[in-house]
C-alpha atoms as a PDB file:
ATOM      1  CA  UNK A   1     147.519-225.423 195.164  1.00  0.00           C
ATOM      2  CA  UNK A   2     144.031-224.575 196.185  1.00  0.00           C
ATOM      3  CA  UNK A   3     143.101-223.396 192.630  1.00  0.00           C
ATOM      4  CA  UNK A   4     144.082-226.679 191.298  1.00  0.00           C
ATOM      5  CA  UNK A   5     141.696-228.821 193.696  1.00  0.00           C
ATOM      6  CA  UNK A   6     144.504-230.248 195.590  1.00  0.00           C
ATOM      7  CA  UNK A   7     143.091-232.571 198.318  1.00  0.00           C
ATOM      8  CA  UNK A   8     145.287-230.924 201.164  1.00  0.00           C
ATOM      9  CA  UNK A   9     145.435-232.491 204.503  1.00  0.00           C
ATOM     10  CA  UNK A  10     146.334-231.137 207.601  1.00  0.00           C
ATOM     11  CA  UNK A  11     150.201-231.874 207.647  1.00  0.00           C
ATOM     12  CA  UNK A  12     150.226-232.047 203.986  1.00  0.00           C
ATOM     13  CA  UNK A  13     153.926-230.271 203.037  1.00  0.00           C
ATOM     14  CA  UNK A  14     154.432-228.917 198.864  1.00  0.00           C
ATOM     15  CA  UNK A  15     157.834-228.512 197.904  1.00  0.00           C
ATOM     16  CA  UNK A  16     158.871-226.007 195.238  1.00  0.00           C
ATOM     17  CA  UNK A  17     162.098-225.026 193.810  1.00  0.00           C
ATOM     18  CA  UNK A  18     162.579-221.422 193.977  1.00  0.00           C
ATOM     19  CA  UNK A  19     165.805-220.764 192.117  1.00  0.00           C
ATOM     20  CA  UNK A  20     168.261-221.756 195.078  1.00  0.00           C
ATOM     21  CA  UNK A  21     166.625-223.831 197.151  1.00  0.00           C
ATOM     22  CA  UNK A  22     163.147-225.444 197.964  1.00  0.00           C
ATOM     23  CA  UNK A  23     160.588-224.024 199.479  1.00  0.00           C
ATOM     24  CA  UNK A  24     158.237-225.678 201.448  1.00  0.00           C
ATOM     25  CA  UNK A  25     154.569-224.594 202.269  1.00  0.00           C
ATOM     26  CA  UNK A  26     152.354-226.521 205.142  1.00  0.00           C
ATOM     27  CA  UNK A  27     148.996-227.251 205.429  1.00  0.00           C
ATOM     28  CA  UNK A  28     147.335-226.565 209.126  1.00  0.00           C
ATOM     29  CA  UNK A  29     143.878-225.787 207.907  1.00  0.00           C
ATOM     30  CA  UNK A  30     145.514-223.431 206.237  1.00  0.00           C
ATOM     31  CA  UNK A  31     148.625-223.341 204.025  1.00  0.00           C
ATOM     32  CA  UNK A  32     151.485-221.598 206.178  1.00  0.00           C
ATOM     33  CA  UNK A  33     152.958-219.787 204.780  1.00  0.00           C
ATOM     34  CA  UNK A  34     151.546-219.266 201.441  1.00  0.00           C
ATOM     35  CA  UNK A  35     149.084-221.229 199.523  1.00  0.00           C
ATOM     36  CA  UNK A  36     151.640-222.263 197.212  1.00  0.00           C
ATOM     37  CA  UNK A  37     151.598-221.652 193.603  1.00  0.00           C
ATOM     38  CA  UNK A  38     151.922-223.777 190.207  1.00  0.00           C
ATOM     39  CA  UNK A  39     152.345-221.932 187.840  1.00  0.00           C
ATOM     40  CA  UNK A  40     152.713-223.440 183.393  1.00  0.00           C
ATOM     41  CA  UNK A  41     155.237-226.408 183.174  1.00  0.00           C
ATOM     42  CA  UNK A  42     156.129-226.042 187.105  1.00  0.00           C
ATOM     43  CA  UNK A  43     156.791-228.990 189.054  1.00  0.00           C
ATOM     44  CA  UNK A  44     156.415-229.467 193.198  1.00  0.00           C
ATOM     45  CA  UNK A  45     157.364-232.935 195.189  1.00  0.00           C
ATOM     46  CA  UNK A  46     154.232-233.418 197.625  1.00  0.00           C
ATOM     47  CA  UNK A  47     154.613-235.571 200.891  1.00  0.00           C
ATOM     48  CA  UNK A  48     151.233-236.561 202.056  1.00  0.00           C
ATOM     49  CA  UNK A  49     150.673-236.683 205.507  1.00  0.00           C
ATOM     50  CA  UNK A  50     147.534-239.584 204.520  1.00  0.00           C
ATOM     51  CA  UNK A  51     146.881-240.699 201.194  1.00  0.00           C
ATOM     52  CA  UNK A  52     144.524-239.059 198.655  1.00  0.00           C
ATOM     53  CA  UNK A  53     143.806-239.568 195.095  1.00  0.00           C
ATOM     54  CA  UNK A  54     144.272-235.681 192.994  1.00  0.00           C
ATOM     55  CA  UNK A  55     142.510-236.294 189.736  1.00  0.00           C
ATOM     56  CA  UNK A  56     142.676-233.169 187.213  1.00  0.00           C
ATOM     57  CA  UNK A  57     140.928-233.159 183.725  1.00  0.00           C
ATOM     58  CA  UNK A  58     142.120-230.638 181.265  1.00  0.00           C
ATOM     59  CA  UNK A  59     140.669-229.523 177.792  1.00  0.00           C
ATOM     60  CA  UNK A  60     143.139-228.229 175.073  1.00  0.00           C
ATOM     61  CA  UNK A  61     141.350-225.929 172.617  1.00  0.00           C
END
């Protein structure tokens, strides 16, 4: 998430769907216990421990 810009928080908790279950990665100043990863077309549900605004521009060529 940290090559997106994500405005992580400290409790901040990403949940992914890897295949069989979900996944879910913490932030504690750190993301424990992997910064998680979004790949193309990839979704996550994010539960933020305060509230934050994620803006994201994107250029298609």
């Amino acid at each position: 998430m940290t090559d997106h810009g994500f405005p992580a928080g400290v409790g901040d908790t990403v949940f992914s769907w890897n295949g069989t279950g979900y996944e879910a990665n913490t932030f504690l100043g750190v993301w424990a216990p992997a910064d998680p990863v979004l790949g193309v077309a990839e979704s996550v549900f994010v539960d933020k421990a305060e509230a934050s605004a994620w803006d994201r521009n994107f250029s298609i060529n």
